[in-house]
N, C-alpha and C. Protein backbone atom coordinates (compact mmCIF):
# COMPACT_ATOMS: atom_id res chain seq x y z
N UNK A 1 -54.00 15.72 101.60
CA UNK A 1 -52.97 16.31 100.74
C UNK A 1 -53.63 16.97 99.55
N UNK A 2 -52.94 18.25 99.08
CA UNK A 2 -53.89 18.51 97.87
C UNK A 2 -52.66 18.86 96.94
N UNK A 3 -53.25 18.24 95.70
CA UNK A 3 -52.96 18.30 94.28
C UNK A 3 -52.63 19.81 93.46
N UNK A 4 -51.36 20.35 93.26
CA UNK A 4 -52.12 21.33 92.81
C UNK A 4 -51.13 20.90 91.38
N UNK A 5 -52.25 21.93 90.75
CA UNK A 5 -52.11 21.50 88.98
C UNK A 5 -51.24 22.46 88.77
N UNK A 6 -50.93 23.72 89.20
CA UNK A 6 -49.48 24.41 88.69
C UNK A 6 -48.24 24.12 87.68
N UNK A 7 -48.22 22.80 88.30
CA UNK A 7 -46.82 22.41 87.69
C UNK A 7 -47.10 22.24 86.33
N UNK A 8 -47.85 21.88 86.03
CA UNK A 8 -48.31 21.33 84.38
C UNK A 8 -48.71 22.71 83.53
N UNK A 9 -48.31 22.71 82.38
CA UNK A 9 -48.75 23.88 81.45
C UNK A 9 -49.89 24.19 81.17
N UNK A 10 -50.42 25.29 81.35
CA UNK A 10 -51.18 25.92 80.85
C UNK A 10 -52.09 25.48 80.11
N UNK A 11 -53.28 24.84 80.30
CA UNK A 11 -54.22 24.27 79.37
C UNK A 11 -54.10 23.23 78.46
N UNK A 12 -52.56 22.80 78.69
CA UNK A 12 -52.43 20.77 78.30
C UNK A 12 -53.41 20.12 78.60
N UNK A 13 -54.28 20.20 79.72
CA UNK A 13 -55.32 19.02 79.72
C UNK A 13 -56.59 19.57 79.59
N UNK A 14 -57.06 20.61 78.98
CA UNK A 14 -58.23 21.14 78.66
C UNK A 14 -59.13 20.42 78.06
N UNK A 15 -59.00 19.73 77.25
CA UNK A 15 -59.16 18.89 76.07
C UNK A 15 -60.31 17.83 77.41
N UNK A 16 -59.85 17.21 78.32
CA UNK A 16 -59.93 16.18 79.13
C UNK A 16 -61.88 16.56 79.42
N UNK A 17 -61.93 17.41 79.36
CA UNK A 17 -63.55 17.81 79.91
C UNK A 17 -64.79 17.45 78.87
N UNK A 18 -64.02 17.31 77.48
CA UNK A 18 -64.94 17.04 77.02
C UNK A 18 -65.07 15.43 76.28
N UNK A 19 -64.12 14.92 76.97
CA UNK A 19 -64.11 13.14 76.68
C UNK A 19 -65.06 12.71 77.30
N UNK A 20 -65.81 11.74 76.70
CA UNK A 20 -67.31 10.91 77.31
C UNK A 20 -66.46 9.89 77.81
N UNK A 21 -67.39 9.56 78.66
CA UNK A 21 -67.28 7.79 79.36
C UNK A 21 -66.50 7.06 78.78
N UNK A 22 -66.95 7.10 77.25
CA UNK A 22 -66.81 5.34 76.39
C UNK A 22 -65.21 5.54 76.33
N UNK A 23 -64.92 6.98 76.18
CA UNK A 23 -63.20 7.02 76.07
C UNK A 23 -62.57 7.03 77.03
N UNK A 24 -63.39 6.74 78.35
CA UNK A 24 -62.38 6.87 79.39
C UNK A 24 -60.88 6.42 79.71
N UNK A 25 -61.52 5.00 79.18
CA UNK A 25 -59.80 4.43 79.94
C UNK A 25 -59.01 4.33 78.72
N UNK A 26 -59.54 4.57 77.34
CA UNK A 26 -58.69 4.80 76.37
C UNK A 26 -57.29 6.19 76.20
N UNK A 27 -58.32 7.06 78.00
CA UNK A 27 -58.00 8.34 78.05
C UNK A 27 -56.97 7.87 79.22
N UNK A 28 -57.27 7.10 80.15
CA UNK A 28 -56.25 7.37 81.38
C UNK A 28 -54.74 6.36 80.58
N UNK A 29 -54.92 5.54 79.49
CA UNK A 29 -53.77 5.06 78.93
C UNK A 29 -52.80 5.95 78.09
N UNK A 30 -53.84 6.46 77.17
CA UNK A 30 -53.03 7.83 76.69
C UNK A 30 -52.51 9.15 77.27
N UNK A 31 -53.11 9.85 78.48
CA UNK A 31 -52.26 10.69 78.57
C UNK A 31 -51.74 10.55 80.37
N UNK A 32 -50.79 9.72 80.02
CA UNK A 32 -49.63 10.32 81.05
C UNK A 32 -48.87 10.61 81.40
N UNK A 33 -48.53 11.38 82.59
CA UNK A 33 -47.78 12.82 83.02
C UNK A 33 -46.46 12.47 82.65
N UNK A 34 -46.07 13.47 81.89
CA UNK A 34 -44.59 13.06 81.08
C UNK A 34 -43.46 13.52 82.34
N UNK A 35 -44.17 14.59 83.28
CA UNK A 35 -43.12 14.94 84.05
C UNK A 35 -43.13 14.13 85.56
N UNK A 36 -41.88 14.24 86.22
CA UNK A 36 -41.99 13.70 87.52
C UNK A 36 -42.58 14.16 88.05
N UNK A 37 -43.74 14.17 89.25
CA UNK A 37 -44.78 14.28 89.87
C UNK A 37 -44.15 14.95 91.59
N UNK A 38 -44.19 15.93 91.59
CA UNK A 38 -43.69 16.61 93.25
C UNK A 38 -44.41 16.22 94.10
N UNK A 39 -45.62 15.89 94.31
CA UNK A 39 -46.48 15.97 95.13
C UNK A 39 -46.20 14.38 95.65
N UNK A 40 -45.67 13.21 94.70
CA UNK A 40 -45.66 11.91 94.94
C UNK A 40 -44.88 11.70 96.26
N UNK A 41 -43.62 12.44 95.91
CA UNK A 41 -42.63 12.65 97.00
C UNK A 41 -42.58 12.34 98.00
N UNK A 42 -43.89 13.40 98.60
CA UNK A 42 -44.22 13.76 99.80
C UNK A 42 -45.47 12.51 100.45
N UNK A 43 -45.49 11.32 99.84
CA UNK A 43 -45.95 10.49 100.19
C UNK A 43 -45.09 9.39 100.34
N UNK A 44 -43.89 9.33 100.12
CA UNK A 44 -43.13 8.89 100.43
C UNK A 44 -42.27 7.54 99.55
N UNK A 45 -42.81 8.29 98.22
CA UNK A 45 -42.57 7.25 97.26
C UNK A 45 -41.50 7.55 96.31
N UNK A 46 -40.74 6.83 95.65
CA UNK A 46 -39.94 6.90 94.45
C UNK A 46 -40.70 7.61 93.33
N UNK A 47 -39.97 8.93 93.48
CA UNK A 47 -40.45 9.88 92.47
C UNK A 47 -40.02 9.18 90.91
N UNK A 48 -38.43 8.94 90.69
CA UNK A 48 -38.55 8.29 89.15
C UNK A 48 -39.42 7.04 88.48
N UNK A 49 -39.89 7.01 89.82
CA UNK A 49 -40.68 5.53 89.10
C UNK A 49 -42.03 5.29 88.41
N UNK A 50 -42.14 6.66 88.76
CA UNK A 50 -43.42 7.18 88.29
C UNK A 50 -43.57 7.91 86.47
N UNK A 51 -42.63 8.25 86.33
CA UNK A 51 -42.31 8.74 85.14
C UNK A 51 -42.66 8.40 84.13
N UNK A 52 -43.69 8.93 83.00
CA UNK A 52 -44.05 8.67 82.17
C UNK A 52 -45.60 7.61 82.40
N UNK A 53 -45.87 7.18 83.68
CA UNK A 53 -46.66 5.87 83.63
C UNK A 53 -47.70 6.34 84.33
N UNK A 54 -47.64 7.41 85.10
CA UNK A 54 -49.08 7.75 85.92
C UNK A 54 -49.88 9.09 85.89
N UNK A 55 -51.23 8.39 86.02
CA UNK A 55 -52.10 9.81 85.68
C UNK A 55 -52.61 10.14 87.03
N UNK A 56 -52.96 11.48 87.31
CA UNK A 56 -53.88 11.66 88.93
C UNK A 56 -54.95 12.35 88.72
N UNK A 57 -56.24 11.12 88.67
CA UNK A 57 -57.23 11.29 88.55
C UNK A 57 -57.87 12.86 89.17
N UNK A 58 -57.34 12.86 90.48
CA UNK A 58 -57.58 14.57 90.95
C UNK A 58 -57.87 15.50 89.73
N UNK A 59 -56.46 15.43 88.87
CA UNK A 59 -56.52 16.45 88.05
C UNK A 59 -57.57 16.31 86.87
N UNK A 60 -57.90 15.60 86.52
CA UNK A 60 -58.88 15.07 85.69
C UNK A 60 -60.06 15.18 86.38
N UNK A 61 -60.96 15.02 87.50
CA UNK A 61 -61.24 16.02 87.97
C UNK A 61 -61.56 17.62 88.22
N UNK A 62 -60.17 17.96 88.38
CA UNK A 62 -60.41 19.36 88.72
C UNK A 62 -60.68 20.20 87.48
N UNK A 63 -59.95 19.32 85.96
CA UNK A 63 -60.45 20.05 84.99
C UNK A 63 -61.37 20.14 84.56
N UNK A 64 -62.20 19.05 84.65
CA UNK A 64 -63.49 18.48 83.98
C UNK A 64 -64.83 19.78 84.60
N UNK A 65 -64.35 19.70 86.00
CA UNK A 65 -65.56 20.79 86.35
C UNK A 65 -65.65 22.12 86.51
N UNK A 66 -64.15 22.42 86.15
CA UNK A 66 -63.44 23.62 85.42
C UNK A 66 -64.04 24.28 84.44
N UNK A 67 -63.82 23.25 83.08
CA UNK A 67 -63.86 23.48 81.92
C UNK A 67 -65.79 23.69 81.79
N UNK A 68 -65.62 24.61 80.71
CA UNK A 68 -66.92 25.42 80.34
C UNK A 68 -67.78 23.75 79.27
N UNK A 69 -69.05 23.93 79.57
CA UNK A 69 -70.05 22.67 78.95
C UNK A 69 -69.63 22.49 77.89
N UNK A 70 -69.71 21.06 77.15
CA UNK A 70 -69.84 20.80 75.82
C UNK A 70 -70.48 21.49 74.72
N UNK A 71 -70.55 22.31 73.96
CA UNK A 71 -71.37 22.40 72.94
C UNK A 71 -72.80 21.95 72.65
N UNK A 72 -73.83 22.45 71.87
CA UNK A 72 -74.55 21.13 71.79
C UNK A 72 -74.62 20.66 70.53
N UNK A 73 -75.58 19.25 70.28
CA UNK A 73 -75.11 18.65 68.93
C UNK A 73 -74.77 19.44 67.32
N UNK A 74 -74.26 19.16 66.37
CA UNK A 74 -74.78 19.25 65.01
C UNK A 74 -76.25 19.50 64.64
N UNK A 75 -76.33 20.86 64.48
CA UNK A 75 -77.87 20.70 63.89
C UNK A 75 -78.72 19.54 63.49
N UNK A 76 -79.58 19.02 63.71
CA UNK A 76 -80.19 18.00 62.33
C UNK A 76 -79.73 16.94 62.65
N UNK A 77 -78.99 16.34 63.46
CA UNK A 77 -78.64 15.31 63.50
C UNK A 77 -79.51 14.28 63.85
N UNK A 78 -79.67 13.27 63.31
CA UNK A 78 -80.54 12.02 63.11
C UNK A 78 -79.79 11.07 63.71
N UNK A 79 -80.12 9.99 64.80
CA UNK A 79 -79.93 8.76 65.10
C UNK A 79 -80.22 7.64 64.11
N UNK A 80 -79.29 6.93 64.06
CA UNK A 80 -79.08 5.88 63.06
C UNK A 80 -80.62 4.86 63.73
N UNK A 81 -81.48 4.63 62.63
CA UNK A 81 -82.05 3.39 63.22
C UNK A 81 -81.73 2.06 62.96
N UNK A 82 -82.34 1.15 63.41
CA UNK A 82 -81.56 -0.46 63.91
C UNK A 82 -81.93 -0.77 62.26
N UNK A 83 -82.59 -0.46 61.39
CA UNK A 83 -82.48 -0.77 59.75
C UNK A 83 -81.44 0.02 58.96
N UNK A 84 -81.19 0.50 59.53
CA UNK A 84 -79.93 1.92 58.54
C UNK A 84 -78.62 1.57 58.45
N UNK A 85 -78.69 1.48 56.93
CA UNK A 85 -77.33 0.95 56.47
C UNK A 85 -76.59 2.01 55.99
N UNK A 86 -75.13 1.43 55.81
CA UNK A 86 -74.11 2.70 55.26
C UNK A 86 -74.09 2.40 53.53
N UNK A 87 -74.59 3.23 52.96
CA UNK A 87 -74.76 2.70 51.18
C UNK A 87 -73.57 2.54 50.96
N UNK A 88 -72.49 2.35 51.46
CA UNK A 88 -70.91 2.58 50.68
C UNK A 88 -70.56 0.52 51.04
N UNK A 89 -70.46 0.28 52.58
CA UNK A 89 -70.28 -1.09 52.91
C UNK A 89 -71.40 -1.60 53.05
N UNK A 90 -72.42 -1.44 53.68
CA UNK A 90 -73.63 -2.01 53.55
C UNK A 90 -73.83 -2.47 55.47
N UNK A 91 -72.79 -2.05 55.74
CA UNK A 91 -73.12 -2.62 57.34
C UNK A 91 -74.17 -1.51 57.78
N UNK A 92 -74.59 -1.90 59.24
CA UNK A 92 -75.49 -1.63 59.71
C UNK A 92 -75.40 -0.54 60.95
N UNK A 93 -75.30 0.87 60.67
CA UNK A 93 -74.65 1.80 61.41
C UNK A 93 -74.78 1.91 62.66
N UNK A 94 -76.03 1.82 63.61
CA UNK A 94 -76.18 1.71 64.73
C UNK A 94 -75.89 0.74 66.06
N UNK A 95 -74.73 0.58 65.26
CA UNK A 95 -73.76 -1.00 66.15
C UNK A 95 -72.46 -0.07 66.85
N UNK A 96 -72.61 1.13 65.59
CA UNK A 96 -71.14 1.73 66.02
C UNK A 96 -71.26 3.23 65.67
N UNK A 97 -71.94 3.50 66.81
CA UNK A 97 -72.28 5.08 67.38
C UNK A 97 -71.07 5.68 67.87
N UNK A 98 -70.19 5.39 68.37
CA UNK A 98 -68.65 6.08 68.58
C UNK A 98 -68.17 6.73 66.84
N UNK A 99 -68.58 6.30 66.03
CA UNK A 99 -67.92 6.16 64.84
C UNK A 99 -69.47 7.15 63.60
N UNK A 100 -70.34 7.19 64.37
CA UNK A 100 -71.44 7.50 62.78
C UNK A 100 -71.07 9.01 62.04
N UNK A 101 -71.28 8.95 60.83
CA UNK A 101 -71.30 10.43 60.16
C UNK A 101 -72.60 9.87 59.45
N UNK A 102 -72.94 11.41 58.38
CA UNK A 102 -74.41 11.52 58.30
C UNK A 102 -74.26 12.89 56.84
N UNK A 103 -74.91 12.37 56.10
CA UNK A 103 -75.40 13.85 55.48
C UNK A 103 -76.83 13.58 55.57
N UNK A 104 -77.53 15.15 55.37
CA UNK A 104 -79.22 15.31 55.78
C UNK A 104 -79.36 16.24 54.29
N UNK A 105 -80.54 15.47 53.60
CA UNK A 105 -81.10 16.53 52.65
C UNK A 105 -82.59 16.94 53.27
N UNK A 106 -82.34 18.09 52.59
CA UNK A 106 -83.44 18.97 52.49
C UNK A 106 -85.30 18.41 52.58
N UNK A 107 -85.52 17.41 51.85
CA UNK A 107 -86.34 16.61 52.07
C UNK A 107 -86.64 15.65 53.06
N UNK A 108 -85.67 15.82 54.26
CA UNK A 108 -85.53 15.17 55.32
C UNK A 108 -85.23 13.62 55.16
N UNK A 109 -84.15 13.33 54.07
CA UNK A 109 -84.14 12.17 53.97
C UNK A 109 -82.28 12.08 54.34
N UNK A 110 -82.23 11.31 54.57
CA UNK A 110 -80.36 11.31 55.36
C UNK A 110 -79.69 9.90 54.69
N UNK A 111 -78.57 10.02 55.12
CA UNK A 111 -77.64 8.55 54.72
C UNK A 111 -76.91 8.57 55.82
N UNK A 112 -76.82 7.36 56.33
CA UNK A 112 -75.67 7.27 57.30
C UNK A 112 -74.12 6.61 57.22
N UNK A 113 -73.21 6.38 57.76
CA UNK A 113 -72.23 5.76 57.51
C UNK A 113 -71.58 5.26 58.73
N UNK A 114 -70.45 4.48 58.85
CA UNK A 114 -70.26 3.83 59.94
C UNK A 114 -68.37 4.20 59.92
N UNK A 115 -68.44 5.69 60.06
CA UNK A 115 -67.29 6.58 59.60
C UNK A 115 -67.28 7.63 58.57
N UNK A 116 -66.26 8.50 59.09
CA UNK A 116 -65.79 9.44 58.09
C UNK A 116 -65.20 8.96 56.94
N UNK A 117 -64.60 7.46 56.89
CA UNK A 117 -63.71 7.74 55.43
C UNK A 117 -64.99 6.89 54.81
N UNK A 118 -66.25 6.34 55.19
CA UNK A 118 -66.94 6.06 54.15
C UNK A 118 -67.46 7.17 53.55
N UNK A 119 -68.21 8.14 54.80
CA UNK A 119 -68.54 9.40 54.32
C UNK A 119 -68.30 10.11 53.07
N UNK A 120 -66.85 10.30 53.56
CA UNK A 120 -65.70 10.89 52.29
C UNK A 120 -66.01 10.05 50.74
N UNK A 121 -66.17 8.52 50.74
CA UNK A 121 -66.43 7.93 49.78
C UNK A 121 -67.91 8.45 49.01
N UNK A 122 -68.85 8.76 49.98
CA UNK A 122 -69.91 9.05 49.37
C UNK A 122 -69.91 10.09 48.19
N UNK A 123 -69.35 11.60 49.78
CA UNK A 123 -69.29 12.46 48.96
C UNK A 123 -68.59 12.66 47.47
N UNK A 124 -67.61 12.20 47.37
CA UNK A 124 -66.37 12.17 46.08
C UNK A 124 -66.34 11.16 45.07
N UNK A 125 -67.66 10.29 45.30
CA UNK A 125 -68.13 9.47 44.05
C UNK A 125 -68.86 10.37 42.96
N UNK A 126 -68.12 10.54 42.15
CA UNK A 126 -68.85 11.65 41.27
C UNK A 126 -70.02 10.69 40.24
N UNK A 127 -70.51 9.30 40.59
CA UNK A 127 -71.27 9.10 39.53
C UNK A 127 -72.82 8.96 40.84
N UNK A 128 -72.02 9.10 42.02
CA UNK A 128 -73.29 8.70 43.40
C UNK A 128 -73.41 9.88 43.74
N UNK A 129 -75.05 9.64 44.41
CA UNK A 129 -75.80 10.68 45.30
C UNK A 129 -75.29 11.73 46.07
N UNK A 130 -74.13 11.44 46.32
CA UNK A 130 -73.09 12.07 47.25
C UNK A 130 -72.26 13.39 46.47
N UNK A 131 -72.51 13.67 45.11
CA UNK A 131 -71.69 14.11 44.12
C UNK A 131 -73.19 15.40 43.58
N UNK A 132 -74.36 14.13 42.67
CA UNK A 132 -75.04 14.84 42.34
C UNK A 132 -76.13 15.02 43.13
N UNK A 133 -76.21 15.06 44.54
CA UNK A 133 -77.15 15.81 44.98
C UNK A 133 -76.64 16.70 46.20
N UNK A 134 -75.48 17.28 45.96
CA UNK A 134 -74.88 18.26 46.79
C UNK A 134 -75.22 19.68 47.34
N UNK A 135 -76.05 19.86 46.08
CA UNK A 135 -76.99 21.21 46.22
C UNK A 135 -77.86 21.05 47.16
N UNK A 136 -78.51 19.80 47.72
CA UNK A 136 -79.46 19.77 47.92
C UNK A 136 -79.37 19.08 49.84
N UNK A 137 -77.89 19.07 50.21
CA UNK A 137 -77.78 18.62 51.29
C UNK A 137 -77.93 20.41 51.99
N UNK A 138 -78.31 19.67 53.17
CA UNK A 138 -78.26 20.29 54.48
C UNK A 138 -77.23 20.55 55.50
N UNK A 139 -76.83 19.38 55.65
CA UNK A 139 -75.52 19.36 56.75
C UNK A 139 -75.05 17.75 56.64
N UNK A 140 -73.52 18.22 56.70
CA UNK A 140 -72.68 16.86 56.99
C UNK A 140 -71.88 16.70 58.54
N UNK A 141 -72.11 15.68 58.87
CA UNK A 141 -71.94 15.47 60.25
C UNK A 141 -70.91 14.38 60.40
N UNK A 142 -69.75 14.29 61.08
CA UNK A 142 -69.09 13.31 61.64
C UNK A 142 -69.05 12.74 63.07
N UNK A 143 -68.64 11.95 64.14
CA UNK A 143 -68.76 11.99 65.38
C UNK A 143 -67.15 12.16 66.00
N UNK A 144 -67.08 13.47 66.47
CA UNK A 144 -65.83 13.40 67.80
C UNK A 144 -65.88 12.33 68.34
N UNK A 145 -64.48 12.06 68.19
CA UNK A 145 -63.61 10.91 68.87
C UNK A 145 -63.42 10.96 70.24
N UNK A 146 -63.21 12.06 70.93
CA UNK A 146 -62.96 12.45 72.34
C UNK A 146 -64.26 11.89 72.88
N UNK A 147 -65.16 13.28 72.60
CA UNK A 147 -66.16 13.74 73.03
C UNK A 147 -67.81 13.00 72.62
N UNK A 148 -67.33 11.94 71.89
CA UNK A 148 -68.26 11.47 71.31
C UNK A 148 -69.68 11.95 70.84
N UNK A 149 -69.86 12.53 70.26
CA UNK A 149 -71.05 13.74 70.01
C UNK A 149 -71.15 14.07 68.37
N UNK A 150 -71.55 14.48 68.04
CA UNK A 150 -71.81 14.55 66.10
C UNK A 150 -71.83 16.25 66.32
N UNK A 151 -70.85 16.33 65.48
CA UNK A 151 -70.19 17.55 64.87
C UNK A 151 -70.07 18.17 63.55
N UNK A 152 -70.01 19.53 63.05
CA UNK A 152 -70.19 19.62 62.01
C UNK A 152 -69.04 19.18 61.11
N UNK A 153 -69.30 18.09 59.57
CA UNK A 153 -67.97 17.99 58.94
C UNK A 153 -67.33 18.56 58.70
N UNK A 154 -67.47 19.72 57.81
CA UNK A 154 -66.91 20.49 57.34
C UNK A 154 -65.57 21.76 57.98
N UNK A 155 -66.53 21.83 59.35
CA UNK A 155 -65.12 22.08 60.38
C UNK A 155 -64.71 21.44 60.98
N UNK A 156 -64.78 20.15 61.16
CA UNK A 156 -63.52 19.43 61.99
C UNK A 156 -61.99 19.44 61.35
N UNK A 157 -61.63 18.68 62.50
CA UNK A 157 -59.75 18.08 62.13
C UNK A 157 -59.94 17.09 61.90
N UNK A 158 -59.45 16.38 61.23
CA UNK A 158 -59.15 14.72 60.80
C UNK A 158 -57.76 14.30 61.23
N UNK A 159 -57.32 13.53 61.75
CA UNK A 159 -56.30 12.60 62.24
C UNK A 159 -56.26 11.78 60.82
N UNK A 160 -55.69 11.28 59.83
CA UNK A 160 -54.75 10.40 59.55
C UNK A 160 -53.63 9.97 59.68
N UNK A 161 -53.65 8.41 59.84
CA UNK A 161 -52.11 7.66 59.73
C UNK A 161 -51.73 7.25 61.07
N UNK A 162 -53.08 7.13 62.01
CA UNK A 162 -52.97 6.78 63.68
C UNK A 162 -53.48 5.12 63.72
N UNK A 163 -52.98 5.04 64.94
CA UNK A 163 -52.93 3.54 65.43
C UNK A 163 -54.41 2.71 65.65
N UNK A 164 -55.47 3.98 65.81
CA UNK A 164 -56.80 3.37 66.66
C UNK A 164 -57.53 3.66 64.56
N UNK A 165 -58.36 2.21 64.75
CA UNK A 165 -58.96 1.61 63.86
C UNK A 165 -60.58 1.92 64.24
N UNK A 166 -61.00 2.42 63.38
CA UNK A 166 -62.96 1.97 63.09
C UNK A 166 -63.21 1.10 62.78
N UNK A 167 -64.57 0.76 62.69
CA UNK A 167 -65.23 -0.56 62.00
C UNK A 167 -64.69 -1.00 60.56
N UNK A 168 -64.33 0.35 59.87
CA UNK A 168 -63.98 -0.64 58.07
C UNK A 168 -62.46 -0.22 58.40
N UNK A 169 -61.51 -0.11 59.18
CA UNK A 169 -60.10 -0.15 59.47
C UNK A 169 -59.54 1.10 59.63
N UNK A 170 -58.71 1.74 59.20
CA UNK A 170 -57.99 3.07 59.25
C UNK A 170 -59.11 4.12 58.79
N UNK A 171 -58.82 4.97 59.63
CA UNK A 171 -60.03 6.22 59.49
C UNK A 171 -59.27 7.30 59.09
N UNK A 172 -60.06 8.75 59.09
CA UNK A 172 -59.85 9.83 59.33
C UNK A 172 -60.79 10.06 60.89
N UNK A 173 -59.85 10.22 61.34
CA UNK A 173 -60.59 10.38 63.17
C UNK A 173 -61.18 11.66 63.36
N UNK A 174 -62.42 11.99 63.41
CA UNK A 174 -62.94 13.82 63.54
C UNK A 174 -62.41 14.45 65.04
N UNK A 175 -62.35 15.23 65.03
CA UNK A 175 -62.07 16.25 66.35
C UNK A 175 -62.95 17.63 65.70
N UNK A 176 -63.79 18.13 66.68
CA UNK A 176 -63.70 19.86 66.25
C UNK A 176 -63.03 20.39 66.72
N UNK A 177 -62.09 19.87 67.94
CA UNK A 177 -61.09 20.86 68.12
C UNK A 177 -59.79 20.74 67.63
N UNK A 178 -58.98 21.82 67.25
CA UNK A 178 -57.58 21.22 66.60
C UNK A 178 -56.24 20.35 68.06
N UNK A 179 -57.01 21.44 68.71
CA UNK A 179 -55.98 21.32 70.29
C UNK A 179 -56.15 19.66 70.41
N UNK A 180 -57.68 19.16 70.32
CA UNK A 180 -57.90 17.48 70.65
C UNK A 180 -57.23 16.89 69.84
N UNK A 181 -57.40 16.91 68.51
CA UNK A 181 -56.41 16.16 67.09
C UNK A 181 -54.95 16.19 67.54
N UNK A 182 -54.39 17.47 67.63
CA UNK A 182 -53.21 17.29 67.65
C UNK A 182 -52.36 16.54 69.48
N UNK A 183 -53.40 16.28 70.32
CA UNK A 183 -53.25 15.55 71.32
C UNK A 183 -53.52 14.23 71.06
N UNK A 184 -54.68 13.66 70.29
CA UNK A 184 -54.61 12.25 69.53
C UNK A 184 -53.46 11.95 68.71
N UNK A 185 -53.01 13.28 67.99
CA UNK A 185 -51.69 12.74 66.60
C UNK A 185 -50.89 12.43 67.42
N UNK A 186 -50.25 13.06 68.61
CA UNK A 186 -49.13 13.00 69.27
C UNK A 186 -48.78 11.65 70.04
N UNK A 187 -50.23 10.84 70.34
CA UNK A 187 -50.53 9.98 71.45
C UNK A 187 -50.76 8.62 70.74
N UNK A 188 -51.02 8.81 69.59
CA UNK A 188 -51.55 7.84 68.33
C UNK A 188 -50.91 8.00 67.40
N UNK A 189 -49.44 8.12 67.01
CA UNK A 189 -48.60 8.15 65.95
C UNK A 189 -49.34 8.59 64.75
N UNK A 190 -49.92 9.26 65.06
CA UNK A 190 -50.68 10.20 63.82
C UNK A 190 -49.71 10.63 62.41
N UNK A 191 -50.30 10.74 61.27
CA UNK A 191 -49.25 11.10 60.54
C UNK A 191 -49.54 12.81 60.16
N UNK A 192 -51.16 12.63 60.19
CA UNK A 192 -51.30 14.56 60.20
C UNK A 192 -52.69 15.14 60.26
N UNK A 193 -52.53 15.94 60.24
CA UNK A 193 -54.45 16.70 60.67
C UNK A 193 -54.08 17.54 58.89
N UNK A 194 -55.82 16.39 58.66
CA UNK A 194 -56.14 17.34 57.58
C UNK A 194 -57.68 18.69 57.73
N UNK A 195 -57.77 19.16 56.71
CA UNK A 195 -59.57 19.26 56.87
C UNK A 195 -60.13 18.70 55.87
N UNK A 196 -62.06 19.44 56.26
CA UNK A 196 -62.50 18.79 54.93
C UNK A 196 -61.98 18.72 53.78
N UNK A 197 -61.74 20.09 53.37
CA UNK A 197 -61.56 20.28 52.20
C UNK A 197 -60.14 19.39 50.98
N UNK A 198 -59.57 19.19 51.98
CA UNK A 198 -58.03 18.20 51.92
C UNK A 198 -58.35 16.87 51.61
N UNK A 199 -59.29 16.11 52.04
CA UNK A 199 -59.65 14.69 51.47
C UNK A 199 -59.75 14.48 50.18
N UNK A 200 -59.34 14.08 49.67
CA UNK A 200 -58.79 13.26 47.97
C UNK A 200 -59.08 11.93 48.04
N UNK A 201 -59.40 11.50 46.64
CA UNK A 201 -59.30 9.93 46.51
C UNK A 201 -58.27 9.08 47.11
N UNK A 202 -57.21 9.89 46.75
CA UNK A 202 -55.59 9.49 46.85
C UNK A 202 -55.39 9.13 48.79
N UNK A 203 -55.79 9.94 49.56
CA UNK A 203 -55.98 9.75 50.84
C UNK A 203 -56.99 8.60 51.13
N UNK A 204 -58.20 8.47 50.87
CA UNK A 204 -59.28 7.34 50.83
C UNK A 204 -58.76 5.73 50.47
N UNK A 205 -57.69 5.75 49.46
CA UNK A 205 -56.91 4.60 49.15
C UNK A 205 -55.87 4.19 49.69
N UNK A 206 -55.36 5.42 50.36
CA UNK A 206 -53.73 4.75 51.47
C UNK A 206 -54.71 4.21 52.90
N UNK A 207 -55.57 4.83 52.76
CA UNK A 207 -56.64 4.17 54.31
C UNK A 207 -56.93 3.16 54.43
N UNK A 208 -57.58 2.46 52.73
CA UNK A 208 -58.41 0.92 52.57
C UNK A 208 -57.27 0.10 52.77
């Protein structure tokens, strides 16, 4: 029997090609087919029963080897080593690689964090490193949530006000794509996609 993807709109599951492994089944819980399924039919099954509850791997599949390669990393990006702490909590970043951000200075010296909203803390401490040595960074990096991969900060989407938690609790969740964010907000009671530039103290404190 073959699957065909027709019925479904136009690049709704695009997004799907560039989810890693670790999100897999976080992925087959979140997105499924809102519509009744034609093809079920013809196998001889109760089409309403399906509704809302099942995904067909086929199609996940057919997009994945569809869809054009991942990107490649964030410039500069540095792996957390097994001593590298986040200066903001003090935990130990390389426990939770789904989750690292990063700024890199110029002198090749970096900070890591174990999230974006510590990140955010760094940067917007105006009496810390994060404030007065801004001139002197290179690149800020967060890690896609989908796609798990380190991306540049400054253009991603951020998810606030969603259900899925990081290591220090409520995040700002990165996406570089807006299409992925606003498929996490929708799926994760999101409250909204910000950008960089939109992070405030005032946001950093409804998070803690």
């Amino acid at each position: 029997m073959v699957m065909h993807t027709s019925i479904y709109p136009s690049g709704r599951y695009d997004f799907l090609a560039t989810i890693a492994p670790s999100r897999f089944k976080l992925l087959v819980r979140d997105c499924q087919v809102k519509e009744r399924i034609p093809a079920v039919h013809s196998l001889g099954m109760n089409r309403g029963r399906w509704r809302g509850t099942f995904i067909l791997p086929a199609l996940i599949l057919v997009v994945a080897l569809a869809a054009p390669a991942a990107a490649s990393p964030a410039a500069g990006y540095v792996k957390p080593k097994d001593k590298d702490k986040c200066p903001v909590c003090g935990m130990f970043v390389y426990k939770y690689p789904d989750w690292v951000a990063e700024v890199l200075y110029k002198d090749g010296t970096y900070a890591v964090f174990d999230g974006a909203k510590d990140l955010f803390k760094y940067l917007l401490d105006p009496a810390g490193p994060g404030s007065k040595r801004r001139k002197e960074m290179t690149g800020i990096i967060v890690t896609d949530y989908y796609a798990v991969r380190p991306i540049d900060a400054e253009q991603a989407f951020y998810v606030i006000g969603s259900d899925q938690y990081g290591p220090m609790g409520r995040e700002l969740v990165p996406f570089e794509r807006q299409q992925d964010a606003q498929e996490f907000l929708k799926d994760h009671q999101g409250m909204k996609i910000i950008r960089f530039r939109d992070v405030t103290h005032a946001i950093l404190k409804e998070l803690d």
